[in-house]
N, C-alpha and C. Protein backbone atom coordinates (compact mmCIF):
# COMPACT_ATOMS: atom_id res chain seq x y z
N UNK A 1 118.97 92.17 99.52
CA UNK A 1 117.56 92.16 99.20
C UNK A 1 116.79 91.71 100.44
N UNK A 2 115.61 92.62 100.47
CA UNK A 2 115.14 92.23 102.03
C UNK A 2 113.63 91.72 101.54
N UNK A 3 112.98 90.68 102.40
CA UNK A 3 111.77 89.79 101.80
C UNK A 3 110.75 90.72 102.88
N UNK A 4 110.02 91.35 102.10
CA UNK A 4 108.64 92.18 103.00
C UNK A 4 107.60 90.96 103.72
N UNK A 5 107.62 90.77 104.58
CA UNK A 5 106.47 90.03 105.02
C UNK A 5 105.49 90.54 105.56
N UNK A 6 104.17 90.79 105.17
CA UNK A 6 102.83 91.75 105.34
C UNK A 6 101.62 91.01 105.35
N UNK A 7 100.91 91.25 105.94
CA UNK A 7 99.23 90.86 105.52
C UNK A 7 99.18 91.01 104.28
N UNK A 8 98.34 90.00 103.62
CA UNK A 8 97.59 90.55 102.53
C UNK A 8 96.15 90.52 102.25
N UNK A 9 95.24 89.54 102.80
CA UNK A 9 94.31 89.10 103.33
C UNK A 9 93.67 90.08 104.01
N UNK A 10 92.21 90.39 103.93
CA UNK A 10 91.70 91.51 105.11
C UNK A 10 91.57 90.76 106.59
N UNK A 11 92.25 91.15 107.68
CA UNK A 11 92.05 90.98 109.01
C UNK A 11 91.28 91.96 110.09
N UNK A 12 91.87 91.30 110.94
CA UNK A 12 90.93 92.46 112.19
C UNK A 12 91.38 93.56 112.30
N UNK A 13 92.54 94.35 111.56
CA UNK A 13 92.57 95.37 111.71
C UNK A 13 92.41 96.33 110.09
N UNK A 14 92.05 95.81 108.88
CA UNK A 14 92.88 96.65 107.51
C UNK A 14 91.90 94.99 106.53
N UNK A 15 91.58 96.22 105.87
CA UNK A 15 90.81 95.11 104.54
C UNK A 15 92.30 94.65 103.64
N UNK A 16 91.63 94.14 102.51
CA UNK A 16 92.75 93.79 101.80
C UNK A 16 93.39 95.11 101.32
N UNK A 17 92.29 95.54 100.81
CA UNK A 17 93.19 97.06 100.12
C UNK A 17 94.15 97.85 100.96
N UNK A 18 93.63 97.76 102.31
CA UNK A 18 94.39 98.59 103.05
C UNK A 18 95.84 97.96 103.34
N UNK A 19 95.90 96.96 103.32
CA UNK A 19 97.21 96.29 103.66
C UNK A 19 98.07 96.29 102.16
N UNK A 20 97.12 95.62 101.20
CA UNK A 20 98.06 96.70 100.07
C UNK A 20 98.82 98.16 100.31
N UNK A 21 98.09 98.93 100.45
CA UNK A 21 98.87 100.42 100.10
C UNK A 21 99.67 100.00 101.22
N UNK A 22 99.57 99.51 102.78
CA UNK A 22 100.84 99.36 103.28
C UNK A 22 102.11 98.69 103.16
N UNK A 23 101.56 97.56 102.09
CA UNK A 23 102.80 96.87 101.65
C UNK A 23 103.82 98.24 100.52
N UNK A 24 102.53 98.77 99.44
CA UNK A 24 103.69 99.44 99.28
C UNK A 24 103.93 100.56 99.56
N UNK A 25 103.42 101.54 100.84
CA UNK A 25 104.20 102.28 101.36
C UNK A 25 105.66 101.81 101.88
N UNK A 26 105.33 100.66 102.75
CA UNK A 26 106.81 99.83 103.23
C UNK A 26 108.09 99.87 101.91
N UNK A 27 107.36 99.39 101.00
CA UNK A 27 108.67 99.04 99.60
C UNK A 27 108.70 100.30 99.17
N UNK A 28 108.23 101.34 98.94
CA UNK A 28 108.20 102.73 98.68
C UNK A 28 109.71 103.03 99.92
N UNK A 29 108.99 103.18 100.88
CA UNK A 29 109.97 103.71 102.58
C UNK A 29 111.22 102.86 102.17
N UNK A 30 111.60 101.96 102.09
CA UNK A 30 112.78 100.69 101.67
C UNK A 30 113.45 101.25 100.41
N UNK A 31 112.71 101.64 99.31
CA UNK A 31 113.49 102.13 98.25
C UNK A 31 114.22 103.62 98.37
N UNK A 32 113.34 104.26 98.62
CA UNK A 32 114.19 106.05 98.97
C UNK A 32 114.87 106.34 100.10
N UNK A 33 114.98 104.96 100.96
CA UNK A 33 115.77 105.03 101.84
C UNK A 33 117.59 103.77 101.35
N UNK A 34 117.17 103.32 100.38
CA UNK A 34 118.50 102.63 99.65
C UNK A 34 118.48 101.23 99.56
N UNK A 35 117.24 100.27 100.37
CA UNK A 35 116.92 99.28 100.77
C UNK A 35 116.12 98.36 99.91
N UNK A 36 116.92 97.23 98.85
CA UNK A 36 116.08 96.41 97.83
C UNK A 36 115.11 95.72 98.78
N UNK A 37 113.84 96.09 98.59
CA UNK A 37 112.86 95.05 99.55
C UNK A 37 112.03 94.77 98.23
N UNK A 38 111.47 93.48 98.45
CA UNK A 38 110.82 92.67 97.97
C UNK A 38 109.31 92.06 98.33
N UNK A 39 108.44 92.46 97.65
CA UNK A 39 106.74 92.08 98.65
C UNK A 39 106.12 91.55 97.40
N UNK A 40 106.25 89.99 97.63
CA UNK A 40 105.91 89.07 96.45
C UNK A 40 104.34 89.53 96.41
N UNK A 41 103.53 89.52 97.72
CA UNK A 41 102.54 89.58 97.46
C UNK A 41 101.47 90.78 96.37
N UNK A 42 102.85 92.27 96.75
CA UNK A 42 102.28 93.13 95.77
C UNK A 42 102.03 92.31 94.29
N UNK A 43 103.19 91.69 94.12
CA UNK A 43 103.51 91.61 92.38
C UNK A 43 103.39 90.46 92.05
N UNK A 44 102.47 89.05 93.13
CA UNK A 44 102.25 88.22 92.19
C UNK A 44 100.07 88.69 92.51
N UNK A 45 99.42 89.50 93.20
CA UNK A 45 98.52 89.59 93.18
C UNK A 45 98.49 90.77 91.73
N UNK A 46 98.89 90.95 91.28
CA UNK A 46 99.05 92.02 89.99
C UNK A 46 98.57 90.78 88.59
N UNK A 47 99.15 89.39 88.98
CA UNK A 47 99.43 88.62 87.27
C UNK A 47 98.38 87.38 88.17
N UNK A 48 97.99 86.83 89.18
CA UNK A 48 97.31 85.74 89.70
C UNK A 48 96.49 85.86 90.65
N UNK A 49 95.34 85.92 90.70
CA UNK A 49 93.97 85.53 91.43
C UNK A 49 93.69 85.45 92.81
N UNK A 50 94.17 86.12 93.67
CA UNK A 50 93.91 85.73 95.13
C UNK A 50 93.20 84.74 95.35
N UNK A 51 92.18 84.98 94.88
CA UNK A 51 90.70 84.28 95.07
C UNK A 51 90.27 82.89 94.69
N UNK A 52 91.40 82.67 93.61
CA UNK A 52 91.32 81.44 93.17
C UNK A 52 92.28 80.28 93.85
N UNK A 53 91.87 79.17 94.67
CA UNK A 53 92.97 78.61 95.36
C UNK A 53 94.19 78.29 94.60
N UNK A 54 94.20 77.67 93.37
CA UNK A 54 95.19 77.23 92.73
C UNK A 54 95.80 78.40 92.55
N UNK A 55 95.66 79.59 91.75
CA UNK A 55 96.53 80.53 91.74
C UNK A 55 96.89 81.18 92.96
N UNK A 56 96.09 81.40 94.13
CA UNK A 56 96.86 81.67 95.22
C UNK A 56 98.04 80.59 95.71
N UNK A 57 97.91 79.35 95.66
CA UNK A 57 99.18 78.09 95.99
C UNK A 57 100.20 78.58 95.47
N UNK A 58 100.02 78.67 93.73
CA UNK A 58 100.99 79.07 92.82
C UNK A 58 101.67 80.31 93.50
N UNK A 59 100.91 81.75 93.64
CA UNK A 59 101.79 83.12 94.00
C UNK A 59 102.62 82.76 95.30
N UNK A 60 102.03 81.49 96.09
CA UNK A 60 102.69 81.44 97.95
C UNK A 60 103.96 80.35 97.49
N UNK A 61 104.27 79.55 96.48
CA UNK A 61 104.90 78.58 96.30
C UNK A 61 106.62 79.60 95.58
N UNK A 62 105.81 80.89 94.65
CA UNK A 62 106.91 81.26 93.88
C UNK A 62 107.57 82.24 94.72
N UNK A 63 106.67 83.21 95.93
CA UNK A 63 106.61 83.59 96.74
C UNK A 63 107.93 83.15 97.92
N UNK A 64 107.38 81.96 98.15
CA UNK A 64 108.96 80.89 99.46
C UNK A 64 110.18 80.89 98.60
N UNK A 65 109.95 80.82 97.19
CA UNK A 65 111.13 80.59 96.51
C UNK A 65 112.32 81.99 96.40
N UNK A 66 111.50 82.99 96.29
CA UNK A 66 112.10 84.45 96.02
C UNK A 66 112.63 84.67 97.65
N UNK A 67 112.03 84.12 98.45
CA UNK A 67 112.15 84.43 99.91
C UNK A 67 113.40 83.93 100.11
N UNK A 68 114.10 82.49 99.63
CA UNK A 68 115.00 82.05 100.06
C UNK A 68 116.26 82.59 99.72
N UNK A 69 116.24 83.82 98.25
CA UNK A 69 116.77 84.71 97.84
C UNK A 69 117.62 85.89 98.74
N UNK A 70 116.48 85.97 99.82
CA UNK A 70 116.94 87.01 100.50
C UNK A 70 118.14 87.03 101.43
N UNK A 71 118.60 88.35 101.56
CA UNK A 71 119.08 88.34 102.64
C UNK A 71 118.64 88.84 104.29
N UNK A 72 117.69 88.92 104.71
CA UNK A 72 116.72 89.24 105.76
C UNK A 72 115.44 89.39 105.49
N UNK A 73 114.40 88.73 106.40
CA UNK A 73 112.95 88.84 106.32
C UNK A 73 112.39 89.48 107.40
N UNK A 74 112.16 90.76 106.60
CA UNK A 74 111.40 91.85 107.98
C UNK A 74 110.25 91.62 107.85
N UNK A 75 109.50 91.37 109.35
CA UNK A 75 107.81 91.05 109.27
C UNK A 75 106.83 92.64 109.77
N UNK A 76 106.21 92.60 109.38
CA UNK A 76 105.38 94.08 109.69
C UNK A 76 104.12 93.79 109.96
N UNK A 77 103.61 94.29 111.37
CA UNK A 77 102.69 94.61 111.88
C UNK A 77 102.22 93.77 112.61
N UNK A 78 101.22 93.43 113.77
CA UNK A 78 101.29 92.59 114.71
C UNK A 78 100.01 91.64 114.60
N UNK A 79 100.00 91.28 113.63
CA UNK A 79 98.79 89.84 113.51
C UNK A 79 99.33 89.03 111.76
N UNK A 80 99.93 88.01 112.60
CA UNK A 80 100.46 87.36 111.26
C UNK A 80 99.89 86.65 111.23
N UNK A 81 99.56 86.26 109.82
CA UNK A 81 98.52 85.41 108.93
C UNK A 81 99.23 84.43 108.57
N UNK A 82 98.06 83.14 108.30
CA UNK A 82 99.00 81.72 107.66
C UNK A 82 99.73 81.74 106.71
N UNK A 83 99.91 82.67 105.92
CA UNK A 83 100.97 82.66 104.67
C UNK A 83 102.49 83.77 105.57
N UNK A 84 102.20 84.58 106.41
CA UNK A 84 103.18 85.22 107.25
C UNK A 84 104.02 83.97 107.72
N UNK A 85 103.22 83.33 108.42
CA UNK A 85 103.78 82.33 109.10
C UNK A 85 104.44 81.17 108.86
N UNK A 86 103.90 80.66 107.76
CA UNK A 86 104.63 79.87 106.57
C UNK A 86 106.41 80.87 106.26
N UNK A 87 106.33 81.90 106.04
CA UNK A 87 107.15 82.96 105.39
C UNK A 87 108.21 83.03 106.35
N UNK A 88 107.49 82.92 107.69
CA UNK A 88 108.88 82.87 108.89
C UNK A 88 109.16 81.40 109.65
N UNK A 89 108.27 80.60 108.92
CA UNK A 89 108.96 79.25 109.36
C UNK A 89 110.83 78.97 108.41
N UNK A 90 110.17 79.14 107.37
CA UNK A 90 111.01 79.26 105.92
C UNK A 90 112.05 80.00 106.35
N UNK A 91 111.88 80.94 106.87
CA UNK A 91 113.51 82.18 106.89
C UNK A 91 113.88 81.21 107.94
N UNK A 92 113.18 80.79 109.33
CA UNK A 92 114.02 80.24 110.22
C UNK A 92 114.84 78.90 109.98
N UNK A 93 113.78 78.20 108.77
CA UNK A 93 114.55 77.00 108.51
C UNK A 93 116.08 77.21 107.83
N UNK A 94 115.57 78.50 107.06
CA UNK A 94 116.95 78.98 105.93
C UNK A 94 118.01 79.47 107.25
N UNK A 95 118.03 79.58 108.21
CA UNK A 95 118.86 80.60 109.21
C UNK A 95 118.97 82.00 108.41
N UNK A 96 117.59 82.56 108.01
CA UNK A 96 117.87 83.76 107.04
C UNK A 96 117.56 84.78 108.38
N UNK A 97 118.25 85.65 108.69
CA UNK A 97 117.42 86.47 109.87
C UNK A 97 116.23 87.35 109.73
N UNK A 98 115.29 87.55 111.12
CA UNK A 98 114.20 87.94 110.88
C UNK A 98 114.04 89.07 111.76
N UNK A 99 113.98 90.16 111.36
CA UNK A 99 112.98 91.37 112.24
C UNK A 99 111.44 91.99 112.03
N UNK A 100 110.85 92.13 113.63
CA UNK A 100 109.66 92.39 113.66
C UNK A 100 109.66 93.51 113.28
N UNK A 101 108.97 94.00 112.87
CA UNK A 101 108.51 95.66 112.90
C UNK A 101 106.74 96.23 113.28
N UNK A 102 106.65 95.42 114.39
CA UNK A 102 105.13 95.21 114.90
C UNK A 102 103.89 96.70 114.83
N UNK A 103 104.97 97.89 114.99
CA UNK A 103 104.17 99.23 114.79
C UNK A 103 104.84 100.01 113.19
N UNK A 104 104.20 99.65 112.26
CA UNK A 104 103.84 100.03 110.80
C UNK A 104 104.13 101.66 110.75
N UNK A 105 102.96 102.15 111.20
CA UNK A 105 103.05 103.87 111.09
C UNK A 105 104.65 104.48 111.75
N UNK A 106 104.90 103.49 113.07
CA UNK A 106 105.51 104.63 113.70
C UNK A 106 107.35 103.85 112.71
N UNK A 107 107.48 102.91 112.25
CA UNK A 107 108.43 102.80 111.17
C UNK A 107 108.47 103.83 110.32
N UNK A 108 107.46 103.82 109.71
CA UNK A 108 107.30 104.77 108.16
C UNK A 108 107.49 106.41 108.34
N UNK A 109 107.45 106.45 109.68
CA UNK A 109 108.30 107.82 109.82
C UNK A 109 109.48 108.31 110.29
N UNK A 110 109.84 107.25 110.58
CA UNK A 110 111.52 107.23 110.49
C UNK A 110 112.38 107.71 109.30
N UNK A 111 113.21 108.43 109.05
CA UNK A 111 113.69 109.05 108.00
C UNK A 111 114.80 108.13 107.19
N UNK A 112 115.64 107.45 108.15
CA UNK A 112 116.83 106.40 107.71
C UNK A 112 116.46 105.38 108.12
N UNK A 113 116.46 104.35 107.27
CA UNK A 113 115.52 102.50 108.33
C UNK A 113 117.00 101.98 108.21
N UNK A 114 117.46 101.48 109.06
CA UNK A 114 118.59 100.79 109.34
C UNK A 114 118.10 98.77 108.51
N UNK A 115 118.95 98.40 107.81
CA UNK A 115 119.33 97.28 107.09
C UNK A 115 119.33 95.82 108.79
């Protein structure tokens, strides 16, 4: 199981929405290619509140927990946010390994994503 680490937050490059559909193009690309990936942020912003601090704590708290689950934390795209960063302190503390994947588009057209 691989832990998606993505924006979710709008930044300087992609509003929130937009980094949605890229989270799940990524878990889309991960599944039809054979690859359990995991993007807490799709599926706890589905049942809890971005917007609300307490329920955002809650989705980032259950979020580290599913993370420690994994077996690799791939990070995507090249401006990581304080909950990214939290996400790869955590894998490094776990010795869980971590790959960048800093260019998004030119991944998602790759036909086989190597594990």
């Amino acid at each position: 199981m691989i832990y998606i680490c993505s924006p979710l937050r709008a930044n300087a490059k992609h509003t929130m929405e937009e980094n949605i559909e890229q989270a799940k193009a990524i878990c889309r690309h991960c599944a039809v290619n054979g690859v359990l990936a995991m993007a807490v942020h799709l599926y706890f912003t589905q049942i809890l509140d971005d917007l609300i601090e307490e329920e955002r704590t809650c989705g980032i708290q259950h979020g580290l927990t599913m993370l420690a689950m994994c077996k690799e934390v791939w990070v995507f795209g090249d401006i990581i946010s304080s909950g990214m960063q939290a996400e790869i302190e955590l894998a490094e503390k776990l010795n869980i390994p971590i790959k960048y994947i800093p260019d998004i588009d030119a991944w998602l057209e790759v036909k086989n994503i190597e594990n």
